[in-house]
C-alpha atoms as a PDB file:
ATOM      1  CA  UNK A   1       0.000   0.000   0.000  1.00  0.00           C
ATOM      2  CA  UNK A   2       1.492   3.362  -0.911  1.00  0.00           C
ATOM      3  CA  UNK A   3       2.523   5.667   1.754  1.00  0.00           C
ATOM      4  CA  UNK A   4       1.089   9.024   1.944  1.00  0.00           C
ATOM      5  CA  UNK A   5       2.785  12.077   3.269  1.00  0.00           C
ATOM      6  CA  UNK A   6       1.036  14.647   5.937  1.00  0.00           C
ATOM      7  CA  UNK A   7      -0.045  16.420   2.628  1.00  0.00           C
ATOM      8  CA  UNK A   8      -2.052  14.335   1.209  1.00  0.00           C
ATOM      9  CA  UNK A   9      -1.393  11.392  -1.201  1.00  0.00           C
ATOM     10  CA  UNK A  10      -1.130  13.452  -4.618  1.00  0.00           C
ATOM     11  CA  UNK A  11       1.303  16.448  -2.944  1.00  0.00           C
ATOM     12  CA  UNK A  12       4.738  15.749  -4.889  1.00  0.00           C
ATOM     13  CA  UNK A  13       7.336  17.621  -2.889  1.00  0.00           C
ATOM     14  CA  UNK A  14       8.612  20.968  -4.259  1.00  0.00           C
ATOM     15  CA  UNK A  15      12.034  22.905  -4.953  1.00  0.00           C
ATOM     16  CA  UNK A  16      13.015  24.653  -2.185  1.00  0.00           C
ATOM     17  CA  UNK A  17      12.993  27.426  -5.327  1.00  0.00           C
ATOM     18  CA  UNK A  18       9.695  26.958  -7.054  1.00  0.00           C
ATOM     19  CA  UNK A  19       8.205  29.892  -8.491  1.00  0.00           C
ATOM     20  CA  UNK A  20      11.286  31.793  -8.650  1.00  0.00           C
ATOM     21  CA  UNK A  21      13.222  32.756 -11.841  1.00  0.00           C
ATOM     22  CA  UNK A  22      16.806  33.392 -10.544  1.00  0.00           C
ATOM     23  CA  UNK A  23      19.280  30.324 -11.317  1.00  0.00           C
ATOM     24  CA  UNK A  24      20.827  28.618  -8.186  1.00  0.00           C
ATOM     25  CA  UNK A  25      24.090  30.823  -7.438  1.00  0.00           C
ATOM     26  CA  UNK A  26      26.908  28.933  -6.418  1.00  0.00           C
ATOM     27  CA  UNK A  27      29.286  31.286  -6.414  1.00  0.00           C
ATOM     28  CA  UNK A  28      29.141  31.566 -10.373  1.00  0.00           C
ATOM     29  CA  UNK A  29      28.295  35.211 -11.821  1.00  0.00           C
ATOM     30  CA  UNK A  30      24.761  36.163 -12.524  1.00  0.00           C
ATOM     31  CA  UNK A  31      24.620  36.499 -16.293  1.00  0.00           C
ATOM     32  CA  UNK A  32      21.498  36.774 -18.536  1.00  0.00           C
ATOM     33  CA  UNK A  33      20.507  35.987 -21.993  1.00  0.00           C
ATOM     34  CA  UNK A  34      19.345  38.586 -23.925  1.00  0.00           C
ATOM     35  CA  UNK A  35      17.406  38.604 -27.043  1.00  0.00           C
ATOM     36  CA  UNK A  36      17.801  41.714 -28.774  1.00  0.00           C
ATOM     37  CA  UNK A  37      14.329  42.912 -30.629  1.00  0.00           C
ATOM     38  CA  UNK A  38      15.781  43.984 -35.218  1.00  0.00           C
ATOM     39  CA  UNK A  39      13.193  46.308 -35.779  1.00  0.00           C
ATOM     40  CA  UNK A  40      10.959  49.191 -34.082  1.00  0.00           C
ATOM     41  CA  UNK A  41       8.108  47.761 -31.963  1.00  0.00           C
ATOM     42  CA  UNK A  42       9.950  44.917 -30.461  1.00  0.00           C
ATOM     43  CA  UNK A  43      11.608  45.372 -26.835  1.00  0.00           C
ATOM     44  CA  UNK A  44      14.450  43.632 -25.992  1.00  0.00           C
ATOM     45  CA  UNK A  45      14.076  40.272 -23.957  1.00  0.00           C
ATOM     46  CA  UNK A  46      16.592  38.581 -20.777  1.00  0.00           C
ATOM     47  CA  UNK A  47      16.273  35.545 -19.259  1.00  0.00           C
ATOM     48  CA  UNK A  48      18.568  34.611 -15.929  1.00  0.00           C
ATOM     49  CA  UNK A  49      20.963  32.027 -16.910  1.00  0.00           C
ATOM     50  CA  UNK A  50      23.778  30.607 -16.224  1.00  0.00           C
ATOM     51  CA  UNK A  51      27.872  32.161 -17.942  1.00  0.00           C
ATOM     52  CA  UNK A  52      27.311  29.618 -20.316  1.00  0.00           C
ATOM     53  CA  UNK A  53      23.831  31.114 -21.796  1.00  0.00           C
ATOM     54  CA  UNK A  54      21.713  28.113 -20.430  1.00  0.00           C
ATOM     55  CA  UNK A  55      18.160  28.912 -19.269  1.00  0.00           C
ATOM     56  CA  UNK A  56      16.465  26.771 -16.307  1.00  0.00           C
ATOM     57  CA  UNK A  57      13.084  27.045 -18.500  1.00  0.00           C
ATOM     58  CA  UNK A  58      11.250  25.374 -15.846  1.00  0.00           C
ATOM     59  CA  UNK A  59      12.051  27.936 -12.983  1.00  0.00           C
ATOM     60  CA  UNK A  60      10.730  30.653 -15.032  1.00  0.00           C
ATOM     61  CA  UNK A  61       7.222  32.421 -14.844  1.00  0.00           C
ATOM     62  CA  UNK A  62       4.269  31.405 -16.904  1.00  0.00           C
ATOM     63  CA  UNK A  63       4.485  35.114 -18.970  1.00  0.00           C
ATOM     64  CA  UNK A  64       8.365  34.488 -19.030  1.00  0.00           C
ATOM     65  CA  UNK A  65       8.713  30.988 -19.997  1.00  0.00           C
ATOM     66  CA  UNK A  66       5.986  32.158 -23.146  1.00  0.00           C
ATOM     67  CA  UNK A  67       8.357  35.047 -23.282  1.00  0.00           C
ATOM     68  CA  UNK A  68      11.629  32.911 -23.896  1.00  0.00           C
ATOM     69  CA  UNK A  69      10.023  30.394 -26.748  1.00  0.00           C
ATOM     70  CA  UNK A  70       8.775  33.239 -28.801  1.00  0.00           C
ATOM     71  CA  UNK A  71      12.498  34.968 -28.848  1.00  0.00           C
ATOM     72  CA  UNK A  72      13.002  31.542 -29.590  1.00  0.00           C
ATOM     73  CA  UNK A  73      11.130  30.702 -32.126  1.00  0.00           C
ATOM     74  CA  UNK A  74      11.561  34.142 -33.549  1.00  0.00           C
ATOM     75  CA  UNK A  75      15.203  34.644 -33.567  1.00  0.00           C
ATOM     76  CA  UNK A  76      16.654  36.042 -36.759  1.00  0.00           C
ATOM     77  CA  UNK A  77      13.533  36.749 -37.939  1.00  0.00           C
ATOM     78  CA  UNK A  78      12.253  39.462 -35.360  1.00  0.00           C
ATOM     79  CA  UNK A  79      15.091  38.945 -32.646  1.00  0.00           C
ATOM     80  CA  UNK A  80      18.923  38.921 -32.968  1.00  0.00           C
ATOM     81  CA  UNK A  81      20.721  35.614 -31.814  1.00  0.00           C
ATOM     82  CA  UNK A  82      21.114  35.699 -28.416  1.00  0.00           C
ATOM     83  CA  UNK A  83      24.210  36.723 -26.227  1.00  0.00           C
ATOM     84  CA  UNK A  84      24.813  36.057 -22.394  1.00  0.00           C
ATOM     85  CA  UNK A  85      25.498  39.527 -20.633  1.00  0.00           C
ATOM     86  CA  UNK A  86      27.120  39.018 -17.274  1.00  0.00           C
ATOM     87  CA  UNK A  87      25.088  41.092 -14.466  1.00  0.00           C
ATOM     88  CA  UNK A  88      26.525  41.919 -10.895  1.00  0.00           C
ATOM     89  CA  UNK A  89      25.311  39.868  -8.357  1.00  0.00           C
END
């Protein structure tokens, strides 16, 4: 018989960082990726990430993470390529 926790059968147990959008820091700098909008009417997009440009998609915001595939999807069409722009932590 499966065990169930003090939260009910169904809870799965959650990141100590759900919900938030900032990459774990371990002593790495803060960088972002930025997608840079090619024409008037665009604004320009960044994403935390980590110095090597990689996005934790799943730590993101609903309106962010819908953000990110768009620039995606969109990128050297309506966006530039990407770059990773180191921030101060």
């Amino acid at each position: 018989m499966p065990r169930s926790s003090p939260q009910g059968p169904s809870a799965a147990p959650q990141p100590a960082d759900a919900g938030s959008a900032e990459p774990a820091t371990s002593g790495a700098p803060a960088a972002q990726l930025q997608f840079r909008p090619r024409g008037a009417g665009r604004r320009l997009l960044s994403f935390p990430c980590n110095p090597n440009g990689q996005v934790e998609i799943d730590l993101l915001s609903a309106q962010a993470r819908n953000d990110y595939l768009f620039a995606r999807a969109l990128r050297g069409r309506d966006y530039a390529f990407p770059i990773v722009v180191l921030v101060a932590a």
